[in-house]
Protein backbone atom coordinates (compact mmCIF):
# COMPACT_ATOMS: atom_id res chain seq x y z
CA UNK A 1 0.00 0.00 0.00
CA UNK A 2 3.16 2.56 0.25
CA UNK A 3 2.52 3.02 -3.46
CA UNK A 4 -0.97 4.12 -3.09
CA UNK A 5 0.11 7.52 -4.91
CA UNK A 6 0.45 7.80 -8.26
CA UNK A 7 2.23 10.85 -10.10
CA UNK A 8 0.97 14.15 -10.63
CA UNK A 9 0.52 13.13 -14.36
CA UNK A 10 -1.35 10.08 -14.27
CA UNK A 11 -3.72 11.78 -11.37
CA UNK A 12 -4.56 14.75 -14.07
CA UNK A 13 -5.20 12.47 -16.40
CA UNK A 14 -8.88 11.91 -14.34
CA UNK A 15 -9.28 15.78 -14.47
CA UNK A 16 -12.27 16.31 -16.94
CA UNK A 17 -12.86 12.38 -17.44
CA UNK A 18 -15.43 12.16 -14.78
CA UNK A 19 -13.73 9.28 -12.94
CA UNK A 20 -12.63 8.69 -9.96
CA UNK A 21 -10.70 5.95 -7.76
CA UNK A 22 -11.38 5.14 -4.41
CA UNK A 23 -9.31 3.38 -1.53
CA UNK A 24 -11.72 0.44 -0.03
CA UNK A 25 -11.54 0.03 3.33
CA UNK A 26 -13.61 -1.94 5.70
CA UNK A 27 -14.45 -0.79 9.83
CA UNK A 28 -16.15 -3.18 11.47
CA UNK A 29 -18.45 -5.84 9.85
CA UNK A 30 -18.19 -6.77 6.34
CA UNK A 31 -19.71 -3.42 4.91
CA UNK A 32 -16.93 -2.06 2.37
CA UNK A 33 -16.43 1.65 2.60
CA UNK A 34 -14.44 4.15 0.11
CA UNK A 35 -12.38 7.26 0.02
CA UNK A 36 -10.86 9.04 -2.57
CA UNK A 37 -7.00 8.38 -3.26
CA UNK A 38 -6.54 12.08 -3.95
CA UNK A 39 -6.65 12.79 -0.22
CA UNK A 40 -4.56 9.83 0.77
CA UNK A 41 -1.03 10.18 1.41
CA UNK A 42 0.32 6.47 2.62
CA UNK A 43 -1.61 3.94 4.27
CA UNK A 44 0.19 1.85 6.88
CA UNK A 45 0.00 -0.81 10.19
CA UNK A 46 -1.47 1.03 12.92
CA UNK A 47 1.47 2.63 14.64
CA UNK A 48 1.98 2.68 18.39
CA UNK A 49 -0.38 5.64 19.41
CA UNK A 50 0.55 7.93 22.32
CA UNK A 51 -2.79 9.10 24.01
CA UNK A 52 -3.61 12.71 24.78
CA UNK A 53 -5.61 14.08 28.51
CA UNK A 54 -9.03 15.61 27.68
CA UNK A 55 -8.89 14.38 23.81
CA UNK A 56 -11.80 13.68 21.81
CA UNK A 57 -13.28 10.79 22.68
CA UNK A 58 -13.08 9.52 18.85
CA UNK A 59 -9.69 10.48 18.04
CA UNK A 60 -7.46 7.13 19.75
CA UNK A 61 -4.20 9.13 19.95
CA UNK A 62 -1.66 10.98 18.20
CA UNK A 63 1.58 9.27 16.20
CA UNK A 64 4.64 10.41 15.18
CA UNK A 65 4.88 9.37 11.18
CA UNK A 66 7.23 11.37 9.10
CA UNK A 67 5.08 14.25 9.00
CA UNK A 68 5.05 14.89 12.37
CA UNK A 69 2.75 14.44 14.94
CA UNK A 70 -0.55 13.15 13.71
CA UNK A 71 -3.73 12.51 14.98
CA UNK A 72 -5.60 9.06 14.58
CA UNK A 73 -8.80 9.43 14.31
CA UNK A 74 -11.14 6.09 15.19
CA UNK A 75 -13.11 6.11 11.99
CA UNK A 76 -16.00 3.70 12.85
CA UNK A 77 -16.19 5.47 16.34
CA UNK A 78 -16.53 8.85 14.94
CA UNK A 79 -19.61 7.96 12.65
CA UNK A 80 -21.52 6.38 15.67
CA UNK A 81 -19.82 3.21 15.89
CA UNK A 82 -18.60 0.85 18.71
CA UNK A 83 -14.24 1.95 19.12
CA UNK A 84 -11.86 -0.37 16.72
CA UNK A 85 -10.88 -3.16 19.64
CA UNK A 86 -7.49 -4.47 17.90
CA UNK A 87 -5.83 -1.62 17.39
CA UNK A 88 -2.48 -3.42 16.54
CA UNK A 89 -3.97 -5.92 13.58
CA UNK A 90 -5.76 -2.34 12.32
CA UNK A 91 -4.97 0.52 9.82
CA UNK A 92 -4.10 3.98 9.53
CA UNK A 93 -4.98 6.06 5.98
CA UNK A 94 -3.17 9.01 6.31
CA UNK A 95 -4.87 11.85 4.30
CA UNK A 96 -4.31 15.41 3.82
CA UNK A 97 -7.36 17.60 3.50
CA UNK A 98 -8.33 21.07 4.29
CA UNK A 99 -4.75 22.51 4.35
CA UNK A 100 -4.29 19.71 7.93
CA UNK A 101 -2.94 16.18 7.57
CA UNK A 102 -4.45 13.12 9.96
CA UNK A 103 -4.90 10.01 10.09
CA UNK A 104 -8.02 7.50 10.17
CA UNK A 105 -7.72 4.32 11.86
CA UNK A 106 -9.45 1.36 10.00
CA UNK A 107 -10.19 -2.92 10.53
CA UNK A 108 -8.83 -3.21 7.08
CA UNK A 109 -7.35 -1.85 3.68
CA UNK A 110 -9.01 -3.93 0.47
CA UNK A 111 -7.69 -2.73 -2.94
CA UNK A 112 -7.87 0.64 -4.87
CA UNK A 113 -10.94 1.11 -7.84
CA UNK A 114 -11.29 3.27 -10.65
CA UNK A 115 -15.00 4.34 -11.23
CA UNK A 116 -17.22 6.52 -13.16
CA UNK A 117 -18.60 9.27 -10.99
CA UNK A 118 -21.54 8.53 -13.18
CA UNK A 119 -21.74 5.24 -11.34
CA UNK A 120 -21.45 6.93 -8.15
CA UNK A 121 -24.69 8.09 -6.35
CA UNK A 122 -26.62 10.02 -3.90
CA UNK A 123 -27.18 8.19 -0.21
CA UNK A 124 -30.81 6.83 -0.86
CA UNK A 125 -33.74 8.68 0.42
CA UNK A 126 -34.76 7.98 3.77
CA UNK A 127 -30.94 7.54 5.57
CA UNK A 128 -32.07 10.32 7.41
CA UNK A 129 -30.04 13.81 8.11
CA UNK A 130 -27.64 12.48 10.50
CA UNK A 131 -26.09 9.60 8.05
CA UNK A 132 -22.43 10.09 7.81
CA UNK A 133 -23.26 8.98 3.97
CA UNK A 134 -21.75 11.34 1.10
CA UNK A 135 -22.57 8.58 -2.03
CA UNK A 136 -23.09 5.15 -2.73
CA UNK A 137 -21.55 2.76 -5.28
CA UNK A 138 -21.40 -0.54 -6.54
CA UNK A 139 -17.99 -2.51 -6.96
CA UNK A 140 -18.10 -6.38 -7.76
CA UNK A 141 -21.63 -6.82 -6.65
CA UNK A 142 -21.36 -4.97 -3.47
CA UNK A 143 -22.08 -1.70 -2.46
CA UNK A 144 -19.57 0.84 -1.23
CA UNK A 145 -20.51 3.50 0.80
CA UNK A 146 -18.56 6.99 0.54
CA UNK A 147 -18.62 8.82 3.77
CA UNK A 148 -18.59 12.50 4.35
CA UNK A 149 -15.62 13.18 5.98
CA UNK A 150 -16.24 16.74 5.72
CA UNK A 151 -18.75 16.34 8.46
CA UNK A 152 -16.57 13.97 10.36
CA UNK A 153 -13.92 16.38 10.49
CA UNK A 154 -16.11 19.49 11.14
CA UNK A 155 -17.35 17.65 14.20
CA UNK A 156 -13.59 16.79 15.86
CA UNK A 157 -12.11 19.95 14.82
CA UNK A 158 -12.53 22.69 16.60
CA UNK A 159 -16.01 25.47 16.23
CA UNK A 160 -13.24 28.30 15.79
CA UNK A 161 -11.87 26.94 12.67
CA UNK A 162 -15.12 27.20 11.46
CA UNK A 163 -16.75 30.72 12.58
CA UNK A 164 -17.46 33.32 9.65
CA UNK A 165 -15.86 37.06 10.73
CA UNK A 166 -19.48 38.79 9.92
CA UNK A 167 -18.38 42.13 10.57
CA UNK A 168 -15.58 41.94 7.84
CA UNK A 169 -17.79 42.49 4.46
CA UNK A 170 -21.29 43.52 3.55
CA UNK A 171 -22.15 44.44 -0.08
CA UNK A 172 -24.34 47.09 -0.15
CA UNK A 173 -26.10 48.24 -3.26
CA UNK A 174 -30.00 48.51 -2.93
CA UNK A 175 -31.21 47.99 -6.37
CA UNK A 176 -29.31 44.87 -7.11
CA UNK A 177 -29.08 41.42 -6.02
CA UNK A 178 -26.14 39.04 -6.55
CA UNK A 179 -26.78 35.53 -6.27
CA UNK A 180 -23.60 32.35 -6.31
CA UNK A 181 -24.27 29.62 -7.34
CA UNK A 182 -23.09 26.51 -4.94
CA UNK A 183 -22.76 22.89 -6.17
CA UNK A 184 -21.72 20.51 -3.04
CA UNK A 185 -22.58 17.02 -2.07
CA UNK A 186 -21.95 18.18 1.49
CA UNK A 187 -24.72 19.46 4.06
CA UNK A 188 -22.69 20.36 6.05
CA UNK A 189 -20.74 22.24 3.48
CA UNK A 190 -23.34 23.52 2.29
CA UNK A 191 -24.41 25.28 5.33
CA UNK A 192 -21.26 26.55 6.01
CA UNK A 193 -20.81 28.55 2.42
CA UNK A 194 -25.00 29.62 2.68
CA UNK A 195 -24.11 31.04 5.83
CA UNK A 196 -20.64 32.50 5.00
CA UNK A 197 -21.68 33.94 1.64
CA UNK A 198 -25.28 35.29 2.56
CA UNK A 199 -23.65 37.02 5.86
CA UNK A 200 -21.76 39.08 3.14
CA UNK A 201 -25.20 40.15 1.82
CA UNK A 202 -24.97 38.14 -1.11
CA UNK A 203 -28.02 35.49 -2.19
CA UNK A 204 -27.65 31.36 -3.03
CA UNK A 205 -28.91 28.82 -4.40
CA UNK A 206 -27.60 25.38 -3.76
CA UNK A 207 -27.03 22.30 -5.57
CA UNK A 208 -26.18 18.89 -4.18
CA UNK A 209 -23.71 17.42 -7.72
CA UNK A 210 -22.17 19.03 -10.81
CA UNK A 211 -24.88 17.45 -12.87
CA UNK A 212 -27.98 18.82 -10.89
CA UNK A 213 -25.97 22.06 -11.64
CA UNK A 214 -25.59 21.66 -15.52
CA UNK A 215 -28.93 21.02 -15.75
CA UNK A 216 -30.10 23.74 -13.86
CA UNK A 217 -27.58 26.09 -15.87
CA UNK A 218 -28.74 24.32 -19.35
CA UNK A 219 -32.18 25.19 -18.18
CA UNK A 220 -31.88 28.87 -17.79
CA UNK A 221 -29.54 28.79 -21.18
CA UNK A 222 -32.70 27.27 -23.18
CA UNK A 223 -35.29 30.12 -21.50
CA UNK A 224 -33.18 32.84 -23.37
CA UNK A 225 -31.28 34.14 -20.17
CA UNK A 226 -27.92 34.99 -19.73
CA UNK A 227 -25.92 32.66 -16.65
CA UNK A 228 -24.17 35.63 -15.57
CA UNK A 229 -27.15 37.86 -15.01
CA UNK A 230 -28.42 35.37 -13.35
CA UNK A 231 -25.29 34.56 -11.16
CA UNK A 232 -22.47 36.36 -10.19
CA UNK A 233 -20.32 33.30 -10.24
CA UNK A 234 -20.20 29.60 -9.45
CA UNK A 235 -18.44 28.02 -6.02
CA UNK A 236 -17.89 23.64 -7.17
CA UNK A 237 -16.69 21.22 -5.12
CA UNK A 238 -14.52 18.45 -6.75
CA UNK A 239 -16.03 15.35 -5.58
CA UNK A 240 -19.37 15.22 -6.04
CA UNK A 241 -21.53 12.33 -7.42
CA UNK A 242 -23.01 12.02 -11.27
CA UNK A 243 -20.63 14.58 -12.09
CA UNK A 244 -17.26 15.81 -10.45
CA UNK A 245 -16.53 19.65 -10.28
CA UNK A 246 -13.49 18.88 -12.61
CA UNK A 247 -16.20 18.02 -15.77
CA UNK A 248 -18.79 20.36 -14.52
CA UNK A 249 -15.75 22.87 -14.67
CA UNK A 250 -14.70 21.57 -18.67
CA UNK A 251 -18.71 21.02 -19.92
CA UNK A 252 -19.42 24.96 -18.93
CA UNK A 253 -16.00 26.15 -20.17
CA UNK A 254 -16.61 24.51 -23.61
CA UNK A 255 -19.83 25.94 -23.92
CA UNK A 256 -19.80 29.30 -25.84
CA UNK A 257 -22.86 30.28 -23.83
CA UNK A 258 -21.78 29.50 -20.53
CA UNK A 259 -18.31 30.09 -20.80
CA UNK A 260 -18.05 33.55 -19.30
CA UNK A 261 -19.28 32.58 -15.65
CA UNK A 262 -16.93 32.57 -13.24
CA UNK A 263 -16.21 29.36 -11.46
CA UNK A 264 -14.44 28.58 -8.04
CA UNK A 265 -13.36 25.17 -7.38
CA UNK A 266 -13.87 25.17 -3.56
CA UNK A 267 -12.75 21.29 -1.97
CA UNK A 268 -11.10 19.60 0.76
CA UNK A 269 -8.70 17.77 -1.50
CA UNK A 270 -4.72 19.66 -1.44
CA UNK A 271 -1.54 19.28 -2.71
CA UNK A 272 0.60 19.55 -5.55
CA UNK A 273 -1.42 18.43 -8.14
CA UNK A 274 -4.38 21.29 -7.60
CA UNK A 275 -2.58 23.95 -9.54
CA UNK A 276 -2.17 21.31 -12.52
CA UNK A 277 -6.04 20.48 -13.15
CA UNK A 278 -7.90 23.68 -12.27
CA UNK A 279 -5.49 25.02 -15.29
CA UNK A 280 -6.19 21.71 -17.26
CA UNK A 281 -10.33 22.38 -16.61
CA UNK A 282 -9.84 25.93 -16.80
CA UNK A 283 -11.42 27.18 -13.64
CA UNK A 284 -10.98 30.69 -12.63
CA UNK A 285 -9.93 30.58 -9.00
CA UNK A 286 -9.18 28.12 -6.30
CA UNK A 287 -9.74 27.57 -2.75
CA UNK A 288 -9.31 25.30 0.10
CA UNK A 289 -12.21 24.18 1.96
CA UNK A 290 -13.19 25.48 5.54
CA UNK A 291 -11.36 29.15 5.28
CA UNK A 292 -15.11 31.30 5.39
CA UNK A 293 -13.01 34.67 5.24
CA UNK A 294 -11.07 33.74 2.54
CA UNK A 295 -14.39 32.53 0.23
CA UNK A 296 -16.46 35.61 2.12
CA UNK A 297 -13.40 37.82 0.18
CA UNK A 298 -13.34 36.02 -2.92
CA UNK A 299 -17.05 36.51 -3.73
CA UNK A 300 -16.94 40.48 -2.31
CA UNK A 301 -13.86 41.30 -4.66
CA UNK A 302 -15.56 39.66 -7.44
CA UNK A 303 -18.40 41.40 -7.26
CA UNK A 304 -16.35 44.81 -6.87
CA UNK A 305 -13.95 44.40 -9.86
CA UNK A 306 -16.85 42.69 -11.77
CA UNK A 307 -19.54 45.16 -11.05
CA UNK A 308 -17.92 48.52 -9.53
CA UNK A 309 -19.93 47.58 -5.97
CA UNK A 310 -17.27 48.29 -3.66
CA UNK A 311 -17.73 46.75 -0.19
CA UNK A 312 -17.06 48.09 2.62
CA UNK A 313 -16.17 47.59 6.30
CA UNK A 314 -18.92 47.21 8.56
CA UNK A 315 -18.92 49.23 11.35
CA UNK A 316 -21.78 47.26 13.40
């Protein structure tokens, strides 16, 4: 499993394909899950774990990999789950997401897979709101399950990391009203860009995939509108089933009547490879998930150099 990395090449070679591959991995119980080898760095043997007063009581200890010091966090305990027992016979997949490197202790490590996010869907209705389920596949007759490790890490991280500075921005311009467009597969993402994006006076409308958003985009195209009067810009994630932010990116960018919104590929996923495929897709901007100021600026200075609305400081 040390080679579960490929090159920066072959990984942009997915970049506008709509595919995907996924790490299996099981917890407890034969149930297979999946994550997505762009936010895996090295998966190894459960290390010996040093434990920490006054920790989270999901998170088994911290270990000292090459890195540095990295937390483990007990994956099937954090989505509601009885604690791994065996630590020793168990797994760690290191992953690096939102700009902070950990480490998610597993039962088991199965084999890598390289899908169609076309064969990748929504959690079925009626998993209720508290599922830790992102999107659902099927791999040799069995299904996969794709959890939302945005919410699990939203939950063990700390509230701070996650507060929106509403006294920074506020558009003001009465006779106008800019709305941005949001495609995410994440609730909880999705809450946390409504709220950091409206709390800069600026409207949304959210989408849950990149192909829910084509449509609806298609849609307005065919009623004689124009996107960008419409929308001020567009805020993807990457991973997102149906239809990954990458090909949602190249489908409106090849489209001489959609070509001229502006897009923001907003996601979890990091490293050395970003730069290569938002210029491959041909995305206008960039931006690490869970940084509200920074995507609170973004849209503001937009709007002013787009626009002339300059925003100001508010005083409140």
């Amino acid at each position: 499993m040390a080679g579960v990395l490929d090159s920066v090449d072959q990984k942009t070679q997915l970049v506008g394909q709509n595919r995907l591959e996924l790490l299996l991995f099981k917890l407890k119980g034969n149930q297979i899950f999946g994550i997505n080898v762009f936010k895996v760095k090295e998966v190894l043997q459960c290390p010996k774990l040093t434990m920490m007063p006054k920790r989270n009581p999901v998170v088994s200890g911290i270990a000292h990999i090459r890195e540095g010091t990295i937390p483990i966090i007990d994956l099937n305990h954090a989505i509601g789950g009885d604690p791994i027992a065996d630590i020793t016979s168990s797994f760690v997949i290191i992953t690096e997401y939102n700009r902070v490197i950990l480490g998610f202790l597993v039962s088991s490590v199965e084999r890598i897979v390289n899908l169609n996010w076309s064969e990748v869907q929504a959690p079925p209705c009626g998993t209720g709101k508290d599922n830790y389920l992102t999107a659902v596949t099927e791999f040799d007759g069995k299904i996969v399950e794709i959890l939302d490790v945005e919410k699990v890490f939203f939950q063990v991280s700390s509230d701070s990391e996650m507060q929106v500075d509403e006294s920074e921005y506020q558009v003001v311009k009465e006779d106008v009203v800019f709305k941005v467009l949001v495609a995410d597969d994440s609730s909880v993402a999705r809450k946390q860009m409504q709220k950091c994006i409206e709390n800069v006076g600026v409207e949304t409308v959210m989408m849950k995939n990149g192909k829910e958003t084509l449509d609806h985009l298609k849609q307005i195209n065919e009623e004689g509108k124009k996107i960008t009067e419409e929308y001020i810009m567009l805020i993807s994630d990457i991973e997102m089933p149906e239809m990954d932010g990458y090909t949602l990116t190249a489908e409106l960018k090849s489209d001489p009547n959609m070509n001229d919104l502006h897009i923001v590929l907003h996601t979890s996923l990091s490293g050395c490879f970003n730069e290569a495929m938002i210029k491959k897709v041909g995305a206008d901007d960039f931006l690490g998930k869970f940084q509200p100021n920074l995507l609170a600026e973004i849209v503001v200075k937009y709007i002013e150099k787009k626009t002339g609305v300059t925003p100001i400081q508010d005083s409140v």
